[in-house]
N, C-alpha and C. Protein backbone atom coordinates (compact mmCIF):
# COMPACT_ATOMS: atom_id res chain seq x y z
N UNK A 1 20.82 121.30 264.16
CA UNK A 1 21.52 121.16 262.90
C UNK A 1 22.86 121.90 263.04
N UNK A 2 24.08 121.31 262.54
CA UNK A 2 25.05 121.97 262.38
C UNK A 2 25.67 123.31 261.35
N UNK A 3 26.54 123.75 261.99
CA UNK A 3 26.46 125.01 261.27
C UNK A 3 26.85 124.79 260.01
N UNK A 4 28.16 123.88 260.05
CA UNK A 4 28.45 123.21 258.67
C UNK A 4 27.20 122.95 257.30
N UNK A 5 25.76 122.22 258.10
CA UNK A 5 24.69 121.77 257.41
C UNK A 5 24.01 122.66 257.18
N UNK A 6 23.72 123.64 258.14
CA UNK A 6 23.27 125.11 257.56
C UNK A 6 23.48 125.66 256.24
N UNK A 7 25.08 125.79 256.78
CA UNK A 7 26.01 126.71 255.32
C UNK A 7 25.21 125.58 253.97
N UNK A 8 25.54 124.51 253.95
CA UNK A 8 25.54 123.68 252.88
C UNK A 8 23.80 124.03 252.30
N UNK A 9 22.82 123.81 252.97
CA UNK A 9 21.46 124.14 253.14
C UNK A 9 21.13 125.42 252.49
N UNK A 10 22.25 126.71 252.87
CA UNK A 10 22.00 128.02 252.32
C UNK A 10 22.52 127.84 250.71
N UNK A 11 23.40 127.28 250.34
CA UNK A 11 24.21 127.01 249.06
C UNK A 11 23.17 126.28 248.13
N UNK A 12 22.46 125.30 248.48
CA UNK A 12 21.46 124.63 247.86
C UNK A 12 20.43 125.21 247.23
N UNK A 13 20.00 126.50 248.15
CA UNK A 13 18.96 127.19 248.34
C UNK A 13 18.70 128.11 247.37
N UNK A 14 18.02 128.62 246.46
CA UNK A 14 17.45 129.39 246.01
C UNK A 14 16.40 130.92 246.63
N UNK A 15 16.99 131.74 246.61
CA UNK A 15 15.77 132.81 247.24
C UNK A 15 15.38 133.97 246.64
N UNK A 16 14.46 134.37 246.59
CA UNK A 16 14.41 135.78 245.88
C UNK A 16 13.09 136.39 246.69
N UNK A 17 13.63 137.68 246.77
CA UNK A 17 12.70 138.90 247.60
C UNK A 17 12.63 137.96 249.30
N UNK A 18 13.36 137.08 249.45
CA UNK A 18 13.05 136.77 251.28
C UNK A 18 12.18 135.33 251.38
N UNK A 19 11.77 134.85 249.80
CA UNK A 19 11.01 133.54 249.75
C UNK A 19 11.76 132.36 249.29
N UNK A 20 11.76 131.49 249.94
CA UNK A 20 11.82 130.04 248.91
C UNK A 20 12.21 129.54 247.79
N UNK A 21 12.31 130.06 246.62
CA UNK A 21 11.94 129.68 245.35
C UNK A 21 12.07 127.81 245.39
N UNK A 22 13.45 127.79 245.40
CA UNK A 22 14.35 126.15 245.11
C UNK A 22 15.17 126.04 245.82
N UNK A 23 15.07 124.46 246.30
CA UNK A 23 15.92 123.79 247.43
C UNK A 23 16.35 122.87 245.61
N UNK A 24 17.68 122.47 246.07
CA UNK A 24 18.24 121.78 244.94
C UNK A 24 18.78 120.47 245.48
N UNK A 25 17.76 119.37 245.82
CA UNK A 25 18.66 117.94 246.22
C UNK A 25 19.73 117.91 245.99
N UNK A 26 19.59 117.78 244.42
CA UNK A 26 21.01 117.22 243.73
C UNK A 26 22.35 117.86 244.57
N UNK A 27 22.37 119.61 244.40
CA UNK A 27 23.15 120.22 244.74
C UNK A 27 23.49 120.04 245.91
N UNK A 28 22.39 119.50 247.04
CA UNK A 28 22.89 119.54 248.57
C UNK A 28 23.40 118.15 248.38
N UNK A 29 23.70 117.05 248.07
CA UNK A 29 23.60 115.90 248.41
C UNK A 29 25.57 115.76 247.88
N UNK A 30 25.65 116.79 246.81
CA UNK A 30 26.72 117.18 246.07
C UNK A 30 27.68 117.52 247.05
N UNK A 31 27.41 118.99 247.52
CA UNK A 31 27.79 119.30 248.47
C UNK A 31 28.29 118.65 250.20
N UNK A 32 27.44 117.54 250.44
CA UNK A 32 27.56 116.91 251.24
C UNK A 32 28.86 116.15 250.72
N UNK A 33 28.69 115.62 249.74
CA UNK A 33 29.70 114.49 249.49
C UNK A 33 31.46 114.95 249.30
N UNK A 34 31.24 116.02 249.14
CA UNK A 34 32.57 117.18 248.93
C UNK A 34 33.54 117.41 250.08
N UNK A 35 31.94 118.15 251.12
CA UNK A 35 32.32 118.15 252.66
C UNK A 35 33.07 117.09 252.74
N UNK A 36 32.34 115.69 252.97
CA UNK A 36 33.15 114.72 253.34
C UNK A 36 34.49 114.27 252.49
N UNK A 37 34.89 114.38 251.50
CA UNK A 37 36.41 114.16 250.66
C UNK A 37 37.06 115.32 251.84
N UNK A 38 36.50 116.49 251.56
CA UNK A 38 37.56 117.34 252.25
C UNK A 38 38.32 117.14 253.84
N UNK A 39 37.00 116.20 254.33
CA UNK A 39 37.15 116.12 255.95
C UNK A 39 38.35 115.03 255.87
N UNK A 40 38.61 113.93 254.95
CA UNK A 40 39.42 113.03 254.63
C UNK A 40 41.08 113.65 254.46
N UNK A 41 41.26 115.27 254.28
CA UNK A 41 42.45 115.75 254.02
C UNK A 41 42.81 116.00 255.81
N UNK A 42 44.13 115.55 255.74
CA UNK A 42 45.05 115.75 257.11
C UNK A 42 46.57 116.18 256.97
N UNK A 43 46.58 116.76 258.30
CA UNK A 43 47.31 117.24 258.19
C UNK A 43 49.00 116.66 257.45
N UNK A 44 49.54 115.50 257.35
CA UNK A 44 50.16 114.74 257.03
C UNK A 44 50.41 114.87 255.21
N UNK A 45 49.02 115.29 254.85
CA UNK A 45 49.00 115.40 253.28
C UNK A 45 50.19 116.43 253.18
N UNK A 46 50.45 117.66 253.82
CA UNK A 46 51.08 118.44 253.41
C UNK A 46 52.50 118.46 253.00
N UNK A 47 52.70 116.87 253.49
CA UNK A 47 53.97 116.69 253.46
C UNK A 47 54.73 114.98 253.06
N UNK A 48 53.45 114.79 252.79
CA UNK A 48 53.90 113.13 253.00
C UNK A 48 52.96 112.91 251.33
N UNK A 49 54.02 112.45 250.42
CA UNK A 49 53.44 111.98 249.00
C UNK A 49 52.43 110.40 249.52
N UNK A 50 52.97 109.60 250.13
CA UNK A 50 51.79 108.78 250.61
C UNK A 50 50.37 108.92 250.65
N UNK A 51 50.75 110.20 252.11
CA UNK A 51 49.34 110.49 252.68
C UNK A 51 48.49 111.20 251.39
N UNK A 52 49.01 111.71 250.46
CA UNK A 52 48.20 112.27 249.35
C UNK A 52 47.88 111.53 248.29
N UNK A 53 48.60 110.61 248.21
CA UNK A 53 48.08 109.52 247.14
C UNK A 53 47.03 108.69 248.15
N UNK A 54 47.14 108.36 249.13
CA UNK A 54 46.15 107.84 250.24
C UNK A 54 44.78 108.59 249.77
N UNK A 55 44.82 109.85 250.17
CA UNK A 55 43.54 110.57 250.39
C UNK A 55 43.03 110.64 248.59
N UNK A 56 43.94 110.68 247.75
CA UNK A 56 43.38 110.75 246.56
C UNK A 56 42.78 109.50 246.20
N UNK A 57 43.37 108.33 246.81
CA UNK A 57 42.41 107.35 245.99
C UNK A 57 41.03 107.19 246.91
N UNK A 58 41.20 107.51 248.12
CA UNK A 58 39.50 107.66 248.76
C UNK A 58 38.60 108.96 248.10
N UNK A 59 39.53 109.73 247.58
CA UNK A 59 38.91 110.81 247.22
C UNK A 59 37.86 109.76 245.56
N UNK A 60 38.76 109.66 244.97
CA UNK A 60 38.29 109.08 243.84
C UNK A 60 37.10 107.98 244.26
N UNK A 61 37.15 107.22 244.98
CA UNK A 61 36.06 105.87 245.24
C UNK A 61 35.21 106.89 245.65
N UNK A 62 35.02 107.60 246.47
CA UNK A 62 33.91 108.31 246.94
C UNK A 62 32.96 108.89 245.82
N UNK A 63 34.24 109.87 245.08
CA UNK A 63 33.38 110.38 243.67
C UNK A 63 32.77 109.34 243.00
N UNK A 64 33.52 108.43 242.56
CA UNK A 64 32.65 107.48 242.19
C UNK A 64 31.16 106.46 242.27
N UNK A 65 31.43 106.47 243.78
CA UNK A 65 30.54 105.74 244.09
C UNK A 65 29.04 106.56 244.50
N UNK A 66 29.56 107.81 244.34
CA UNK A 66 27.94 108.56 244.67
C UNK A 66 27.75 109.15 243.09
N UNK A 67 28.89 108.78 241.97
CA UNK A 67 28.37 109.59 240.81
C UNK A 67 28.77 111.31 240.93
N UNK A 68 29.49 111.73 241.79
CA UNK A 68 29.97 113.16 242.10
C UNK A 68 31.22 113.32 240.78
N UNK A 69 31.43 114.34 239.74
CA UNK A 69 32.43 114.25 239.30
C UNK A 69 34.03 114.99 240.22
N UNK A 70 34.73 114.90 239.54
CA UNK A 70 36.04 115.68 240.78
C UNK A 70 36.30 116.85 239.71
């Protein structure tokens, strides 16, 4: 598993005293979908109004289409 999926896995996670309590689908699946908008930002955004209206409207279909709000 990646370390990336780890981190995301620990964020989901619920623990108290060293146990278990709650794994939170919703929240990991959330999280996943975030990861990926973010992986969509390049370097180009920083400077190019295109490339940011580009990445914003994938940003938006994505939210959409998994139900994620932005």
């Amino acid at each position: 598993m990646s370390e990336k999926i780890k981190e995301l896995v620990e964020q989901a996670t619920t623990i108290h005293h060293g146990v278990i309590v709650d794994f939170d689908k919703e929240k990991f699946a959330e999280l996943i979908v975030r990861e990926c908008i973010s992986a969509l930002w390049e370097e180009d955004c920083y400077v190019s109004d295109l490339a940011i209206a580009h990445f914003n409207r994938n940003k938006e279909k994505i939210c959409q289409h998994f139900g994620v709000d932005q």
